[in-house]
C-alpha atoms as a PDB file:
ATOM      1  CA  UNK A   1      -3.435 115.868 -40.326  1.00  0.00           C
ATOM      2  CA  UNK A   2      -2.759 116.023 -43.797  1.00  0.00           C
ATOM      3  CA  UNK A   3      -3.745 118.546 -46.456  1.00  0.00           C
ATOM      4  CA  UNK A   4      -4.083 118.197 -50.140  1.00  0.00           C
ATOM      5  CA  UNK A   5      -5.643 120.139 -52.781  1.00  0.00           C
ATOM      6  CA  UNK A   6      -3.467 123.009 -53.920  1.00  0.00           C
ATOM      7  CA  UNK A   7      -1.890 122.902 -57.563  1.00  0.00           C
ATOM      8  CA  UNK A   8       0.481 125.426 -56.720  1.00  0.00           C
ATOM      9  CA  UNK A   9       1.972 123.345 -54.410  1.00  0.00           C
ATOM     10  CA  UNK A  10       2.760 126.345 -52.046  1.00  0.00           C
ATOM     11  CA  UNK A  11      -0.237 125.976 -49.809  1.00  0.00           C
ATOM     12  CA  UNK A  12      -1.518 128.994 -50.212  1.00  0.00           C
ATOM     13  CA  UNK A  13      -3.207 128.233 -54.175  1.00  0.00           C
ATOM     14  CA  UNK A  14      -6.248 127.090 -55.765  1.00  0.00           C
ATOM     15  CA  UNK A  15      -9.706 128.333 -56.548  1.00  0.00           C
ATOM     16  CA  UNK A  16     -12.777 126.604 -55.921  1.00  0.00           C
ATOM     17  CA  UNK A  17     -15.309 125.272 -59.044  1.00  0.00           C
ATOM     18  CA  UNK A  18     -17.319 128.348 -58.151  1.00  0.00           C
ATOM     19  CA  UNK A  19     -17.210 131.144 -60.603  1.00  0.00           C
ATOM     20  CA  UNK A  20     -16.617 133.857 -57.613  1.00  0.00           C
ATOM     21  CA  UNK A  21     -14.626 136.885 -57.837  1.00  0.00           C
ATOM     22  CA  UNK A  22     -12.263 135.455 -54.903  1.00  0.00           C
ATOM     23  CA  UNK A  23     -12.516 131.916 -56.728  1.00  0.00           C
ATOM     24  CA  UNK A  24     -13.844 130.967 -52.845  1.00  0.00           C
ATOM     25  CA  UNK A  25     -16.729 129.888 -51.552  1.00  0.00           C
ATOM     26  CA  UNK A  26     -18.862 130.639 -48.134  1.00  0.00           C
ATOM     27  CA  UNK A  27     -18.874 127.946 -45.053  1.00  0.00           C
ATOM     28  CA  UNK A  28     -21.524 125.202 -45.151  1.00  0.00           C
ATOM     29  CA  UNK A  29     -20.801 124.296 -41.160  1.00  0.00           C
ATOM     30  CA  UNK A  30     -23.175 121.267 -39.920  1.00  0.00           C
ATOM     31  CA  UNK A  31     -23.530 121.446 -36.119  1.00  0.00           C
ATOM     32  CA  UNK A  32     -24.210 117.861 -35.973  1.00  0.00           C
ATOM     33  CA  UNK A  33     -20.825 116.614 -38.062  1.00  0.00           C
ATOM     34  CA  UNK A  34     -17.855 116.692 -35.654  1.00  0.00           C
ATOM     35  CA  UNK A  35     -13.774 116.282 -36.496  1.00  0.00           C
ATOM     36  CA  UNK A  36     -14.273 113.712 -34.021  1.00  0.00           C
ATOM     37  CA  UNK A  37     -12.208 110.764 -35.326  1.00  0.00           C
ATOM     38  CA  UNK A  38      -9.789 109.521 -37.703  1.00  0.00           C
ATOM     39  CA  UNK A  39     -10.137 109.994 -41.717  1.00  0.00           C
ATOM     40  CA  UNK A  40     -13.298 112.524 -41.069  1.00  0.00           C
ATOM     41  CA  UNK A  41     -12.065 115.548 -44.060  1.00  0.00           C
ATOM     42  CA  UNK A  42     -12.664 119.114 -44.230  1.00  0.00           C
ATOM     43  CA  UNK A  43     -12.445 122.598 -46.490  1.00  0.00           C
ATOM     44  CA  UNK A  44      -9.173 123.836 -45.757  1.00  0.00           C
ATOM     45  CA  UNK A  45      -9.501 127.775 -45.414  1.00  0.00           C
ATOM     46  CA  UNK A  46      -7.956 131.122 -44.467  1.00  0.00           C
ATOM     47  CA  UNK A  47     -10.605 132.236 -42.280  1.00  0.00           C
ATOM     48  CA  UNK A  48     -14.707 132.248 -42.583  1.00  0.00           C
ATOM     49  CA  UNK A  49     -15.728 131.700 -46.040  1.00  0.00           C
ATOM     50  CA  UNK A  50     -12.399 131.378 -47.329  1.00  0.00           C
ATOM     51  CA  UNK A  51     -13.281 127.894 -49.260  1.00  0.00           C
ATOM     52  CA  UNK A  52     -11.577 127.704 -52.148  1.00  0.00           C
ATOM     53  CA  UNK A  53      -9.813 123.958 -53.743  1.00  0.00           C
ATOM     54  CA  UNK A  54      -7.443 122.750 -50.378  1.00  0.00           C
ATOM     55  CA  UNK A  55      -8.478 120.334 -48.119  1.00  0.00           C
ATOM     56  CA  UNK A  56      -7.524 117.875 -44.921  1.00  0.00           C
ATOM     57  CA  UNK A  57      -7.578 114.937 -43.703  1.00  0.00           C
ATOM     58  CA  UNK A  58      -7.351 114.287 -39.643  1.00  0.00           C
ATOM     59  CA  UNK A  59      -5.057 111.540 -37.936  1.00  0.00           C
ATOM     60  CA  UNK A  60      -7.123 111.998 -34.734  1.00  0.00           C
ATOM     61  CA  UNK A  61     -10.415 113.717 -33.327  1.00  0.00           C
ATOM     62  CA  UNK A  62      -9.469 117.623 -33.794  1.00  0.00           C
ATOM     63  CA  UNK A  63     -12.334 119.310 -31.407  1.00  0.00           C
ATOM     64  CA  UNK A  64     -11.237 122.559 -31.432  1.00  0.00           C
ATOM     65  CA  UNK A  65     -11.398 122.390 -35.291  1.00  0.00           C
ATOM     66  CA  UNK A  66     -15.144 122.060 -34.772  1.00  0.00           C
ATOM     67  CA  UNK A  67     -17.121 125.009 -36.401  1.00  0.00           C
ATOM     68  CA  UNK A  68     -14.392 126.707 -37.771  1.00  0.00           C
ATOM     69  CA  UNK A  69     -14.187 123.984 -41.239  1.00  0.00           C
ATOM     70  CA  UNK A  70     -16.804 122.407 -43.348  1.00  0.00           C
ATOM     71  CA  UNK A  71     -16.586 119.077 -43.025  1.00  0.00           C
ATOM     72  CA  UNK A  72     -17.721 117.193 -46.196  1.00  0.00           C
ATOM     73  CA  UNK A  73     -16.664 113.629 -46.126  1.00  0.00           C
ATOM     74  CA  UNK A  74     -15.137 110.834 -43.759  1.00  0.00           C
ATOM     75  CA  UNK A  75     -12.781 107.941 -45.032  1.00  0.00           C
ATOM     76  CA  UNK A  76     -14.206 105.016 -44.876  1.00  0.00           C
ATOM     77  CA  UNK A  77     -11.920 102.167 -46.216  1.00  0.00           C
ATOM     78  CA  UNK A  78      -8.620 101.957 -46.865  1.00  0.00           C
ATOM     79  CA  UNK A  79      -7.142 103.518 -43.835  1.00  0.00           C
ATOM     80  CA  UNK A  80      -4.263 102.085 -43.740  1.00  0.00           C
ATOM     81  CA  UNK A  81      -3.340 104.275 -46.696  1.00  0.00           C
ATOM     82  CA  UNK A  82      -4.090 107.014 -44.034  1.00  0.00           C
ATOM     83  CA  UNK A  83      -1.323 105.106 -41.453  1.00  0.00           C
ATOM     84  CA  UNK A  84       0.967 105.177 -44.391  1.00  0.00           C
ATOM     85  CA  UNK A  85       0.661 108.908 -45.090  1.00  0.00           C
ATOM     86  CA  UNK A  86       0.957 109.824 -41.252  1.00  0.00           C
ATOM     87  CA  UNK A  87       4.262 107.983 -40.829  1.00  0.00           C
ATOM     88  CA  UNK A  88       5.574 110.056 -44.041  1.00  0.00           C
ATOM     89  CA  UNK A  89       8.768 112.123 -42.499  1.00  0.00           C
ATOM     90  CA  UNK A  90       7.986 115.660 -42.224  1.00  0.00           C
ATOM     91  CA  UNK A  91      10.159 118.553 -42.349  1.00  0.00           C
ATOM     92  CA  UNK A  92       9.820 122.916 -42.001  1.00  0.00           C
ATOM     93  CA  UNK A  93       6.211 124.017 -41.038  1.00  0.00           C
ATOM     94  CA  UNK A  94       4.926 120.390 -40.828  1.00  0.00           C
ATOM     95  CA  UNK A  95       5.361 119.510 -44.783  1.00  0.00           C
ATOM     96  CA  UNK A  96       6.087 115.992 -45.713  1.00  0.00           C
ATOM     97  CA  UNK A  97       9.277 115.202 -47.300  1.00  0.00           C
ATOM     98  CA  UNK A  98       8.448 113.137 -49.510  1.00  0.00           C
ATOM     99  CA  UNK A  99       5.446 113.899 -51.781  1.00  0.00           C
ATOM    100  CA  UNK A 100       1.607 112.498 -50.882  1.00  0.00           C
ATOM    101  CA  UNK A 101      -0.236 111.883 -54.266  1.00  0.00           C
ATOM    102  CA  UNK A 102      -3.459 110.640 -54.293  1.00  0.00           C
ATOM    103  CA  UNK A 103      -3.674 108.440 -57.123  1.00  0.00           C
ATOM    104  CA  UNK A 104      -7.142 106.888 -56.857  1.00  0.00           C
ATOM    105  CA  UNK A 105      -9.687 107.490 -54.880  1.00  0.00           C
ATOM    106  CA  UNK A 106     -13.615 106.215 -54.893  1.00  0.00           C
ATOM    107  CA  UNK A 107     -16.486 108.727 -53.424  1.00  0.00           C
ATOM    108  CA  UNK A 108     -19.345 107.181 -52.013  1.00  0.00           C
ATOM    109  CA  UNK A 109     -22.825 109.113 -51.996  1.00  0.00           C
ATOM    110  CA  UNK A 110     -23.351 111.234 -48.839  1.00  0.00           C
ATOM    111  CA  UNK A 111     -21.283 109.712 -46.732  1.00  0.00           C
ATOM    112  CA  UNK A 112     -22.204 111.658 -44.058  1.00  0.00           C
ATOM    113  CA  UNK A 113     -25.878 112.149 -44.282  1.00  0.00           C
ATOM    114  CA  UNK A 114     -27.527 113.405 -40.942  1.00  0.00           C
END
């Protein structure tokens, strides 16, 4: 997997949009959507209702991920942008080494409506 969303840089930044003392947010978990397959993506967290700005992107179905990260959008073109990110070189605790930017990106309207 890879994860993206934290300004610091560190891993361990960012706030969410919600004004909340913690700058997090609680879990929105939907039994029925499943980190069952390539490109699905999901809050990043530190434990229940940890939300804040980080999130990830899977290579391949994660089960045991299930119920433990809200899960708010699936990629759905342009995965071979995903290939290209998964063969970056990674170094200490998994971290690419080379940088990932997103540069552009288009969100579709409930992509995963159940």
């Amino acid at each position: 997997m890879v994860q993206g969303g934290d300004p610091t840089g560190t891993g361990k930044g960012g706030k969410s949009i919600y004004n909340t003392p913690n700058g997090k947010f609680p879990d929105e978990i939907n039994d029925v959507l499943k980190h069952n397959k390539r490109g699905m993506v999901s809050m990043a967290n530190s434990g229940p209702n940890t939300n804040g700005s980080q999130f990830f992107v899977i290579y391949k179905a994660q089960p045991h991920l299930n119920g433990r990260y809200t899960i708010f959008g699936h990629v759905i073109d342009g995965l071979e942008v995903l290939d290209k990110m998964e063969r970056v070189p990674t170094g200490a605790a998994d971290r690419p080494l080379q940088e990932i930017r997103i540069q552009k990106i288009t969100i579709h309207a409930n992509p995963l409506a159940t």
